[in-house]
PDB file of N, CA and C in Angstrom:
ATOM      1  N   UNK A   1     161.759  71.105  94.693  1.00  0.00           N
ATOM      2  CA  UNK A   1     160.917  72.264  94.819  1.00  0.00           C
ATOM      3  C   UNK A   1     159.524  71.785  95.207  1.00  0.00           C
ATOM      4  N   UNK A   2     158.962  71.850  96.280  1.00  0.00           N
ATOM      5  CA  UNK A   2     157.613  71.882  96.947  1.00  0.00           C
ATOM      6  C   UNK A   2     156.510  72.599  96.073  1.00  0.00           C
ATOM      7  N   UNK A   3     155.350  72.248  95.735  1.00  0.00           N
ATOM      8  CA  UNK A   3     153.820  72.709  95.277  1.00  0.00           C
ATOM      9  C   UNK A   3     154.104  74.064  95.244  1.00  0.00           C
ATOM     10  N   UNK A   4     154.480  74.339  96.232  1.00  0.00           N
ATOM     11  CA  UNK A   4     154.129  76.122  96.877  1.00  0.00           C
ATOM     12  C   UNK A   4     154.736  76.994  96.302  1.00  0.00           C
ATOM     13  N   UNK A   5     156.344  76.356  96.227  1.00  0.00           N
ATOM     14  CA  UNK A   5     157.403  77.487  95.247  1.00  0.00           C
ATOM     15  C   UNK A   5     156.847  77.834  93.979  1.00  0.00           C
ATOM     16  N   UNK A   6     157.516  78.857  93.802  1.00  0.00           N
ATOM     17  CA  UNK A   6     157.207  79.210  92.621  1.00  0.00           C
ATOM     18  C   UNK A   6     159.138  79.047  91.948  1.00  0.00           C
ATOM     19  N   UNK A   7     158.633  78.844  90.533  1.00  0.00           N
ATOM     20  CA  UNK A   7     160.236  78.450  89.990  1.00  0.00           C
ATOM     21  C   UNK A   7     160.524  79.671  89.867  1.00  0.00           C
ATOM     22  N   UNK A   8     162.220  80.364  89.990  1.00  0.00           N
ATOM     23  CA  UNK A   8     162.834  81.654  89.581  1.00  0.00           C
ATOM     24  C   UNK A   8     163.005  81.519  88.087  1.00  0.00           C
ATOM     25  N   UNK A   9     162.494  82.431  87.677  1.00  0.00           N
ATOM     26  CA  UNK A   9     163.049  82.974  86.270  1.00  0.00           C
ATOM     27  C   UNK A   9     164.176  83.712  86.025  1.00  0.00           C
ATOM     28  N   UNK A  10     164.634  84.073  84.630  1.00  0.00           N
ATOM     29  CA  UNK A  10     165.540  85.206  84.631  1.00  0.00           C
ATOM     30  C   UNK A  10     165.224  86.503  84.367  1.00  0.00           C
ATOM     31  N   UNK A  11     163.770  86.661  84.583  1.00  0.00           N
ATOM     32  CA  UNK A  11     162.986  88.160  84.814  1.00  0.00           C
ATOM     33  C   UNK A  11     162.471  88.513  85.809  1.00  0.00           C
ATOM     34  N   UNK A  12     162.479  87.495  86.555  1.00  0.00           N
ATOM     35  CA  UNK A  12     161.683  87.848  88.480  1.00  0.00           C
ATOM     36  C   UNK A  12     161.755  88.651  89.091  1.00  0.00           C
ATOM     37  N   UNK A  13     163.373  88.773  89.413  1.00  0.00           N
ATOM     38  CA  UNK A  13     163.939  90.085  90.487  1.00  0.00           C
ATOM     39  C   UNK A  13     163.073  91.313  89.740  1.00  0.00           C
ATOM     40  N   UNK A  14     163.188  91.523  88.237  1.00  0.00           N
ATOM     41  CA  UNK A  14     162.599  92.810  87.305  1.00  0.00           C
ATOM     42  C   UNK A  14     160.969  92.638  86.938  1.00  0.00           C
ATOM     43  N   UNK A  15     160.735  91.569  87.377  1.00  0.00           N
ATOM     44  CA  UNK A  15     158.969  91.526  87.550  1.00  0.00           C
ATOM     45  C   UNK A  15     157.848  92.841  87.064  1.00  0.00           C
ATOM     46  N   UNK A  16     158.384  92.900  88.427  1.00  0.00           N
ATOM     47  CA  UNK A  16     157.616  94.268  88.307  1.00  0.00           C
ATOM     48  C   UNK A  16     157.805  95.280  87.007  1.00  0.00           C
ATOM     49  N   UNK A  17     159.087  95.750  87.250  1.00  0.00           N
ATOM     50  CA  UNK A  17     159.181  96.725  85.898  1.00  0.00           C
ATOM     51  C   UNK A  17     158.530  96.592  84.576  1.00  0.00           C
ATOM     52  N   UNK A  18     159.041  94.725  84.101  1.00  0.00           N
ATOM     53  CA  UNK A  18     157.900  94.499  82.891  1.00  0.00           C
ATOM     54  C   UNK A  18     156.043  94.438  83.070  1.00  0.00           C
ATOM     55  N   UNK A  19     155.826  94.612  84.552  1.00  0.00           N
ATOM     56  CA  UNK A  19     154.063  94.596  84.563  1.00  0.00           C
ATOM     57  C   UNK A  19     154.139  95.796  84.517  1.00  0.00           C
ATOM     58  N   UNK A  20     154.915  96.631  84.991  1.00  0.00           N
ATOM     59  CA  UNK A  20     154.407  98.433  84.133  1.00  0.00           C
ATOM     60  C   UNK A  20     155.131  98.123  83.195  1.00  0.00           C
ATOM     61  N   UNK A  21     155.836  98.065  82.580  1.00  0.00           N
ATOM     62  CA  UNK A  21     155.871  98.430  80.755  1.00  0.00           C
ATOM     63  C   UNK A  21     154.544  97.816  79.811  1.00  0.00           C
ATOM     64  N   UNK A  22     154.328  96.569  80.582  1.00  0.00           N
ATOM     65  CA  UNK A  22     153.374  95.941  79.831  1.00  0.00           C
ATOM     66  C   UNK A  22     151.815  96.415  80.326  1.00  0.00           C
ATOM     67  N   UNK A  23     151.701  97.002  80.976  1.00  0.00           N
ATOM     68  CA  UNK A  23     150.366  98.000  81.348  1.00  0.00           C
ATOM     69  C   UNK A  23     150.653  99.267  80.620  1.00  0.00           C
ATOM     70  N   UNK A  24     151.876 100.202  80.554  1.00  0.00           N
ATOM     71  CA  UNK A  24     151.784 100.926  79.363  1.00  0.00           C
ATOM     72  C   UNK A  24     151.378 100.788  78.688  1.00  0.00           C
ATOM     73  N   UNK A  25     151.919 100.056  77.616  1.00  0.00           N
ATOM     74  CA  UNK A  25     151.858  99.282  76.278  1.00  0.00           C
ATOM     75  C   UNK A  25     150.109  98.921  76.007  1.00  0.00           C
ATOM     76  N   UNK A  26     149.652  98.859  77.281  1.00  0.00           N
ATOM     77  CA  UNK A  26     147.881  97.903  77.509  1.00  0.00           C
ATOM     78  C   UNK A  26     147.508  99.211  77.387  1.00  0.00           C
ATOM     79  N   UNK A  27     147.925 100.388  77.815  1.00  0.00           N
ATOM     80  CA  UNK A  27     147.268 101.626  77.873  1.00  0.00           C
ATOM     81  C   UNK A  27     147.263 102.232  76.525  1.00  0.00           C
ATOM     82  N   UNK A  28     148.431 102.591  75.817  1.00  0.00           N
ATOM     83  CA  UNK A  28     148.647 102.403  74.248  1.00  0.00           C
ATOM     84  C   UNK A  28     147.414 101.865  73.544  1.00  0.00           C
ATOM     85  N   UNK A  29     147.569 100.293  73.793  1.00  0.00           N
ATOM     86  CA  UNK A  29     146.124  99.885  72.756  1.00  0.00           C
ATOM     87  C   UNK A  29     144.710 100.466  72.770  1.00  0.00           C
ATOM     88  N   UNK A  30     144.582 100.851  74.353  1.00  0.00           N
ATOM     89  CA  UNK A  30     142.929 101.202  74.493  1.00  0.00           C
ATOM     90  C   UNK A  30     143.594 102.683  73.474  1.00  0.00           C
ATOM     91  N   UNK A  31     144.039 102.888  73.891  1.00  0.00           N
ATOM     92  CA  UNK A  31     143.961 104.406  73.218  1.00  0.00           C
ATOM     93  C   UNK A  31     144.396 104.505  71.592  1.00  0.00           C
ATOM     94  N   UNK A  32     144.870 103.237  70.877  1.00  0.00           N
ATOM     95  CA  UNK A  32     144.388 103.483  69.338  1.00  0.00           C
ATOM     96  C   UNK A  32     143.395 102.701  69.325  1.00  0.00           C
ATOM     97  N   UNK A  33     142.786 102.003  70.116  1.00  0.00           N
ATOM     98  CA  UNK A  33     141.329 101.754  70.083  1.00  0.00           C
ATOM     99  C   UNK A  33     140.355 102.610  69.737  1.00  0.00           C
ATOM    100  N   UNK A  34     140.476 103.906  70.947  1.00  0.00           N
ATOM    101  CA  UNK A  34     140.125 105.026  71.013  1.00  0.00           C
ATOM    102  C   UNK A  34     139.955 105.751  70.048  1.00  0.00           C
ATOM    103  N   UNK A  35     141.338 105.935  69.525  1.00  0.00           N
ATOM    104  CA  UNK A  35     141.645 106.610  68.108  1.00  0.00           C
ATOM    105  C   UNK A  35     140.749 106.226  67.303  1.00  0.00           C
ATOM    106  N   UNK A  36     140.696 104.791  67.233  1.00  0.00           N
ATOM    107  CA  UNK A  36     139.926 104.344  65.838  1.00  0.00           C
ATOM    108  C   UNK A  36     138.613 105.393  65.675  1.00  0.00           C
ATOM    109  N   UNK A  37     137.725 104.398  67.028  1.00  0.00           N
ATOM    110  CA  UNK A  37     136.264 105.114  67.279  1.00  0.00           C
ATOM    111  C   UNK A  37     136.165 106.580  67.321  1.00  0.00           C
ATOM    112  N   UNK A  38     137.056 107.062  67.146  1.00  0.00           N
ATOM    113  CA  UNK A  38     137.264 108.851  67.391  1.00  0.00           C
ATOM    114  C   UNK A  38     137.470 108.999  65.586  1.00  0.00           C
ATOM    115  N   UNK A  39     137.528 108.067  64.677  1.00  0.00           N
ATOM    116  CA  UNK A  39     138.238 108.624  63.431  1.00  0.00           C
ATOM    117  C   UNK A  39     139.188 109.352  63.019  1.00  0.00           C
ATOM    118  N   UNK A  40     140.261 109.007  63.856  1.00  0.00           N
ATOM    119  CA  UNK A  40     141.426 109.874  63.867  1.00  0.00           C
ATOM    120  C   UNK A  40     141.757 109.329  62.505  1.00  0.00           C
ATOM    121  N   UNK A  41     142.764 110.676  62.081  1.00  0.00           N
ATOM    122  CA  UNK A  41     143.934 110.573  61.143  1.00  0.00           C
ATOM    123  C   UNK A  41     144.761 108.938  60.983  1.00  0.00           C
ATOM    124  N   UNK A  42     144.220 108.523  59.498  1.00  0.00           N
ATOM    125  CA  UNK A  42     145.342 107.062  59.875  1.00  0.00           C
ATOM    126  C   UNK A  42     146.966 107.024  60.208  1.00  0.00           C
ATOM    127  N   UNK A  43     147.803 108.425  59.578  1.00  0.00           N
ATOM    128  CA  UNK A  43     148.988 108.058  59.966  1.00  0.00           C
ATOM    129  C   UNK A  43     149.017 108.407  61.514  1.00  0.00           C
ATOM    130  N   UNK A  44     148.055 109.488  62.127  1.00  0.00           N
ATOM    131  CA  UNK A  44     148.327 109.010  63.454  1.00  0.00           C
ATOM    132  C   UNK A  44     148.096 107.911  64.190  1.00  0.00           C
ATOM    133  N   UNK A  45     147.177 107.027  63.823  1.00  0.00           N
ATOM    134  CA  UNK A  45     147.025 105.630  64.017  1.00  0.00           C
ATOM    135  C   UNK A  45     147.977 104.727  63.867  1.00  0.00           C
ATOM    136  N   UNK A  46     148.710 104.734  63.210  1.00  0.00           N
ATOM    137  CA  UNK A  46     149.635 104.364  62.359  1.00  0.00           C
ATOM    138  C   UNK A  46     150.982 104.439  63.398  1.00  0.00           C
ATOM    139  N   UNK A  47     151.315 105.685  63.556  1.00  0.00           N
ATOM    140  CA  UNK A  47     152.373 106.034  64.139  1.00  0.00           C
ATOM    141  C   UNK A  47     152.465 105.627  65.968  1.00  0.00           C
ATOM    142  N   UNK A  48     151.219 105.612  66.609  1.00  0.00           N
ATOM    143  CA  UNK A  48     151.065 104.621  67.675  1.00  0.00           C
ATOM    144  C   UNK A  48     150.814 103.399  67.906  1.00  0.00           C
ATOM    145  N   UNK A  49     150.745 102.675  66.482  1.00  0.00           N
ATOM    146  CA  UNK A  49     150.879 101.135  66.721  1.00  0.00           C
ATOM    147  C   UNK A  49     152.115 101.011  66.242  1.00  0.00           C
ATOM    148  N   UNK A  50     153.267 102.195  65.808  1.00  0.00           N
ATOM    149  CA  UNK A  50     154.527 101.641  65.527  1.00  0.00           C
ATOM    150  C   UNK A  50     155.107 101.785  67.142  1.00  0.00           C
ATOM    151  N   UNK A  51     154.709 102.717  67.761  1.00  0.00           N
ATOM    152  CA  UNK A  51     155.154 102.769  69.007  1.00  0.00           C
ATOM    153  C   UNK A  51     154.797 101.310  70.279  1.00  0.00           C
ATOM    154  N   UNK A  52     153.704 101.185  69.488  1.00  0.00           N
ATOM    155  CA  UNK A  52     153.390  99.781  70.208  1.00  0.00           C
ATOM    156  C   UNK A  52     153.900  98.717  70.137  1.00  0.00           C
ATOM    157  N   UNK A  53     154.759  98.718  68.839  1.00  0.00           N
ATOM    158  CA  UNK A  53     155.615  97.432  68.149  1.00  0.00           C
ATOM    159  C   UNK A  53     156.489  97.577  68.881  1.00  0.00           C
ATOM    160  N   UNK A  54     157.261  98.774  68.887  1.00  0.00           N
ATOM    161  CA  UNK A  54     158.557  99.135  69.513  1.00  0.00           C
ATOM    162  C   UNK A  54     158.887  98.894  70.932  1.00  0.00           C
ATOM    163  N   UNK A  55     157.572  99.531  71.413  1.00  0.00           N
ATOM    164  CA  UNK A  55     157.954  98.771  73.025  1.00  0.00           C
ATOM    165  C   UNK A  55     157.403  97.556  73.522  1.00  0.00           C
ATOM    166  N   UNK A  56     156.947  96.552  72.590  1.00  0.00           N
ATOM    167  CA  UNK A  56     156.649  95.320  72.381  1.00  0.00           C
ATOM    168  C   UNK A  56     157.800  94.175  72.495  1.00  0.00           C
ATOM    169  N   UNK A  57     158.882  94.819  71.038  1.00  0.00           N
ATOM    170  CA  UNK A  57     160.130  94.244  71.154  1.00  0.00           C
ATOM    171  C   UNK A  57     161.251  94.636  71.934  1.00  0.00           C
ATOM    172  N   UNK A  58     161.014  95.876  72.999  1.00  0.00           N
ATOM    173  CA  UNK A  58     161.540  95.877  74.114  1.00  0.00           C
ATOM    174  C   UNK A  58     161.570  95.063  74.923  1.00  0.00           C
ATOM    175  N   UNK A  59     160.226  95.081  75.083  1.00  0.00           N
ATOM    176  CA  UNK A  59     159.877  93.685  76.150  1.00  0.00           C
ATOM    177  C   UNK A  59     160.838  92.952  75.836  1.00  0.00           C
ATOM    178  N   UNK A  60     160.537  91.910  74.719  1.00  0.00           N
ATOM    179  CA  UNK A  60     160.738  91.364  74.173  1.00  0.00           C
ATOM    180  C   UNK A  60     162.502  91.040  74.436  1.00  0.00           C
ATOM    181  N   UNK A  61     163.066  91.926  74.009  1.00  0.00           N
ATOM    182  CA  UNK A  61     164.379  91.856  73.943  1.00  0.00           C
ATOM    183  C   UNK A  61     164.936  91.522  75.513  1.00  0.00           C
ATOM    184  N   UNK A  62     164.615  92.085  76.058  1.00  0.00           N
ATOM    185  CA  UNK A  62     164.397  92.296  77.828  1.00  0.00           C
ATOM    186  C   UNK A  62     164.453  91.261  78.216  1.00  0.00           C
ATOM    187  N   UNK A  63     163.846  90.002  78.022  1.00  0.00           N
ATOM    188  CA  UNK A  63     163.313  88.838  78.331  1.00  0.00           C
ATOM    189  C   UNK A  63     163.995  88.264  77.889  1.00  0.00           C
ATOM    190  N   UNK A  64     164.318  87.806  76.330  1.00  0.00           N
ATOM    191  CA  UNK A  64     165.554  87.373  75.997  1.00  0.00           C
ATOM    192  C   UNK A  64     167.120  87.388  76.533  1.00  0.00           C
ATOM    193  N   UNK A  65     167.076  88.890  77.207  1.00  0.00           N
ATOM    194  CA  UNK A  65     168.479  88.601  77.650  1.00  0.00           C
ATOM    195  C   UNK A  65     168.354  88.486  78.852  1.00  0.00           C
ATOM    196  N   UNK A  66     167.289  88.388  79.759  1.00  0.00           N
ATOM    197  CA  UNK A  66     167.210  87.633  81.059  1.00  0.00           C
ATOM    198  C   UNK A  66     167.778  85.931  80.843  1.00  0.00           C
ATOM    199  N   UNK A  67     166.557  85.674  79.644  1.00  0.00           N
ATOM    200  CA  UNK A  67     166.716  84.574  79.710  1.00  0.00           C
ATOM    201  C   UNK A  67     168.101  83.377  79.082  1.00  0.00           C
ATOM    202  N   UNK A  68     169.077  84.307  78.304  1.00  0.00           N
ATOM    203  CA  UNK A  68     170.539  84.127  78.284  1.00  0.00           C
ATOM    204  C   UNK A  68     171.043  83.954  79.136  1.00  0.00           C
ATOM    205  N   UNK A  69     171.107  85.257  80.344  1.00  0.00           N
ATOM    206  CA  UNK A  69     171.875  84.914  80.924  1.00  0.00           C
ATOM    207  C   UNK A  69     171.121  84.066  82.492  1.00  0.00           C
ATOM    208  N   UNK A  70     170.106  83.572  82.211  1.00  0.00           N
ATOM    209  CA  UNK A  70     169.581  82.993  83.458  1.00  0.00           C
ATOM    210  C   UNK A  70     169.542  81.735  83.364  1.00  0.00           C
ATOM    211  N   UNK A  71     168.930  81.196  82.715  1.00  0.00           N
ATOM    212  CA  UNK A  71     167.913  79.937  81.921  1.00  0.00           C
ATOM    213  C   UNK A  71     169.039  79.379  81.529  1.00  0.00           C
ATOM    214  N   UNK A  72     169.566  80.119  79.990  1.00  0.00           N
ATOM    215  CA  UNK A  72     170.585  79.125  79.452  1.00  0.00           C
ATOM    216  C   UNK A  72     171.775  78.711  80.427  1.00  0.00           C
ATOM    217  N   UNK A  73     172.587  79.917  80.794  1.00  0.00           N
ATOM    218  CA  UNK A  73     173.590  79.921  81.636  1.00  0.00           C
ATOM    219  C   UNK A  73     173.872  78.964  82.529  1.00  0.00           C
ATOM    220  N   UNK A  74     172.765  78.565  83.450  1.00  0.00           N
ATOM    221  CA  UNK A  74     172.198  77.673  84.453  1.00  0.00           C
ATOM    222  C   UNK A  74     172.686  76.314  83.838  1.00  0.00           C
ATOM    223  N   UNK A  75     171.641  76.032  82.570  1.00  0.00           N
ATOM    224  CA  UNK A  75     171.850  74.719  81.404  1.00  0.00           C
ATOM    225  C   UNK A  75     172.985  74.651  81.451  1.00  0.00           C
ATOM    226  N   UNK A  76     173.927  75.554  81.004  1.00  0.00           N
ATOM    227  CA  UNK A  76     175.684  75.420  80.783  1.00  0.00           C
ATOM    228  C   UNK A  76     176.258  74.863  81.705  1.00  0.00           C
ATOM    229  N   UNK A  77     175.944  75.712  82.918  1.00  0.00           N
ATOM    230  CA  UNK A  77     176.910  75.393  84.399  1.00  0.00           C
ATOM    231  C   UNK A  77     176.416  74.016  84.592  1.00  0.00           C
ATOM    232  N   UNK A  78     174.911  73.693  84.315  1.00  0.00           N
ATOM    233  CA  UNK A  78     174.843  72.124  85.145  1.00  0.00           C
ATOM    234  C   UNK A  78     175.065  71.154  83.841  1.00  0.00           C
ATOM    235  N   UNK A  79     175.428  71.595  82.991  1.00  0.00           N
ATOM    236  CA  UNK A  79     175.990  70.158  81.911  1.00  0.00           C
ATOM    237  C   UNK A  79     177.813  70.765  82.059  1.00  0.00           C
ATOM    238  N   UNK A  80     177.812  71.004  82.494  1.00  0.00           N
ATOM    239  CA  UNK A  80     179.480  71.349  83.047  1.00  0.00           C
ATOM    240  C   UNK A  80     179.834  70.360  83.914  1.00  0.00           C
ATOM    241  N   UNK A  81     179.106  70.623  85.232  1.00  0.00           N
ATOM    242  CA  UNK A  81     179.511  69.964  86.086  1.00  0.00           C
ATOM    243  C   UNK A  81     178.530  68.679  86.568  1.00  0.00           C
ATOM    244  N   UNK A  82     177.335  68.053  85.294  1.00  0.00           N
ATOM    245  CA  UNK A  82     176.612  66.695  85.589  1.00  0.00           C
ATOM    246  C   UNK A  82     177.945  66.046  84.116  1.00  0.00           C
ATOM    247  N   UNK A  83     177.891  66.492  82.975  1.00  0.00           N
ATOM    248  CA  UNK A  83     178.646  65.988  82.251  1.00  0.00           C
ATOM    249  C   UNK A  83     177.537  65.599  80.823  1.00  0.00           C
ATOM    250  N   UNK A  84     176.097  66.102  81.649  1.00  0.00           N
ATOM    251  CA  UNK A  84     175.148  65.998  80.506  1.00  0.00           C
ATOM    252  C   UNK A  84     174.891  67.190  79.713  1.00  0.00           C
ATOM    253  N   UNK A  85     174.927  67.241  78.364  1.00  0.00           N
ATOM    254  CA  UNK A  85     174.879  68.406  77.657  1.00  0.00           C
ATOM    255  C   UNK A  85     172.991  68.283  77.195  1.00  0.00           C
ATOM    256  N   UNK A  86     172.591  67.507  77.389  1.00  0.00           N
ATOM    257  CA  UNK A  86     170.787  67.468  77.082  1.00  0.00           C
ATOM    258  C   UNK A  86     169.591  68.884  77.739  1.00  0.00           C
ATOM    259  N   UNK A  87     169.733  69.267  78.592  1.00  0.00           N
ATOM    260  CA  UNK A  87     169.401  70.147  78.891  1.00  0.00           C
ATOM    261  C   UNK A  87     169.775  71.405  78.230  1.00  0.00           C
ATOM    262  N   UNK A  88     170.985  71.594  78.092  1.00  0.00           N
ATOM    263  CA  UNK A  88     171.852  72.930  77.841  1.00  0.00           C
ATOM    264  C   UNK A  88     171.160  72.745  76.175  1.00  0.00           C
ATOM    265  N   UNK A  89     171.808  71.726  75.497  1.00  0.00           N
ATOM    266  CA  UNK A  89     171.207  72.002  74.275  1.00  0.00           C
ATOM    267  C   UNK A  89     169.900  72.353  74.185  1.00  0.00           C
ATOM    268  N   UNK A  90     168.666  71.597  74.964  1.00  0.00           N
ATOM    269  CA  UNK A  90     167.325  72.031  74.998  1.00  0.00           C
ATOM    270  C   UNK A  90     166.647  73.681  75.134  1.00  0.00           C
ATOM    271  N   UNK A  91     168.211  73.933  75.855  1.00  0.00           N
ATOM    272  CA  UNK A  91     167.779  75.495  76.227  1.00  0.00           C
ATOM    273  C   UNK A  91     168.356  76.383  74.986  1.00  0.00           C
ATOM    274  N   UNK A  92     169.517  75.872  74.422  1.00  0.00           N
ATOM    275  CA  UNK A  92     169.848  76.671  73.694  1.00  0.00           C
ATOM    276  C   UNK A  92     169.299  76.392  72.121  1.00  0.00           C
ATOM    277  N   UNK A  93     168.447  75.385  71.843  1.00  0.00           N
ATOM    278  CA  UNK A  93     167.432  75.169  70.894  1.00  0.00           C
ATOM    279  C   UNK A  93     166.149  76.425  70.780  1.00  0.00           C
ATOM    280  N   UNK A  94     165.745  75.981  72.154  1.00  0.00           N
ATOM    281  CA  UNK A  94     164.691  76.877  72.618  1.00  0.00           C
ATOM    282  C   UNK A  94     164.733  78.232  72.598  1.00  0.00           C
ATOM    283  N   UNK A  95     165.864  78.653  72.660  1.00  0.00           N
ATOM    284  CA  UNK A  95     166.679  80.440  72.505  1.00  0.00           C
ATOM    285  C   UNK A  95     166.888  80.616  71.293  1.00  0.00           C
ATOM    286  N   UNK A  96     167.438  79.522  70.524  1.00  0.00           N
ATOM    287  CA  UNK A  96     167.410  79.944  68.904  1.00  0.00           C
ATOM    288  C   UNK A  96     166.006  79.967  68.514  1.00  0.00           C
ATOM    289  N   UNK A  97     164.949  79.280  68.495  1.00  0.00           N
ATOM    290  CA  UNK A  97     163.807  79.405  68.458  1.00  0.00           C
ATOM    291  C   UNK A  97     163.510  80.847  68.650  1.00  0.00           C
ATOM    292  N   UNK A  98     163.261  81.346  69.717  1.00  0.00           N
ATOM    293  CA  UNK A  98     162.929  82.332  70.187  1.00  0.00           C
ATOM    294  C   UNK A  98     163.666  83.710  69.428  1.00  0.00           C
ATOM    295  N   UNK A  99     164.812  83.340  69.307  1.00  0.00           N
ATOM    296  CA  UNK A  99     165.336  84.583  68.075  1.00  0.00           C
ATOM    297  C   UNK A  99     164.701  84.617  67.129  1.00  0.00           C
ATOM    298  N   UNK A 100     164.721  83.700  66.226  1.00  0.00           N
ATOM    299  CA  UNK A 100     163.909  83.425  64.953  1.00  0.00           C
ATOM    300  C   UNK A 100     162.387  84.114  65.035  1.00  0.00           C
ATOM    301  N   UNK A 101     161.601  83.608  65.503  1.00  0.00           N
ATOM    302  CA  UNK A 101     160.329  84.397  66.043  1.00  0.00           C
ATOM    303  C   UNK A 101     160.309  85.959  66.136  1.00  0.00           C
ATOM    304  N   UNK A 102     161.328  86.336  67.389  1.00  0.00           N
ATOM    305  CA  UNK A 102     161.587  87.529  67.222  1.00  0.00           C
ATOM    306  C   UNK A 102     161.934  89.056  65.618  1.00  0.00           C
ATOM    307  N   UNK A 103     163.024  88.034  64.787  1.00  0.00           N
ATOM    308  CA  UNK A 103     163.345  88.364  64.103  1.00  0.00           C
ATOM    309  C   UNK A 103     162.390  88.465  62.774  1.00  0.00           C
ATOM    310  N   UNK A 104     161.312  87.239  62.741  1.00  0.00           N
ATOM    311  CA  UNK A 104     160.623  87.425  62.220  1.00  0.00           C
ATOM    312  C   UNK A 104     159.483  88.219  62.018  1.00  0.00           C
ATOM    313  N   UNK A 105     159.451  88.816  63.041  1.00  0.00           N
ATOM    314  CA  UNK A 105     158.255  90.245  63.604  1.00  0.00           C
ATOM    315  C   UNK A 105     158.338  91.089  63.322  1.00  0.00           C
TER     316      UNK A 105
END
């Protein structure tokens, strides 16, 4: 891969879609920002940073299963057919990781 490329992920082709969800989500915050400085009601405060969680771990989830079936998958097929399992495990370390984190949120 040359300077110039950029590496494929397993969210690329869907790029876009997560920079609007995640500009939603950016729009969300200014606006219990907003809320705050406005002295809104706390459970309505409340109830839009649960919405913010929620489509947080959308993302979230989103990305994860790109990255199952992209990232790891990839690891699998090429310790399949190099005969090295070092990579594949690295990826699938890195994915358990990443659950854990998740789950912990």
């Amino acid at each position: 891969m040359s300077a110039s490329e950029t590496p494929t992920r397993g969210y690329t082709q869907d790029k876009a879609a997560y920079a609007r969800r995640l500009k939603r989500i950016e729009g969300q915050v200014r606006g219990v920002q907003r809320m705050i400085d406005e002295d809104t009601y706390c459970i309505d405060v409340l109830t839009q940073i649960s919405a913010i969680q929620s489509a947080l771990k959308s993302v979230s989830l989103g990305l994860m299963e790109e990255h199952l079936g992209h990232c790891v998958k990839h690891a699998v097929e090429a310790a399949h057919d190099s005969g090295d399992p070092s990579d594949m495990d690295a990826k699938l370390a890195e994915a358990n990781a990443a659950i854990a984190r998740l789950v912990k949120s």
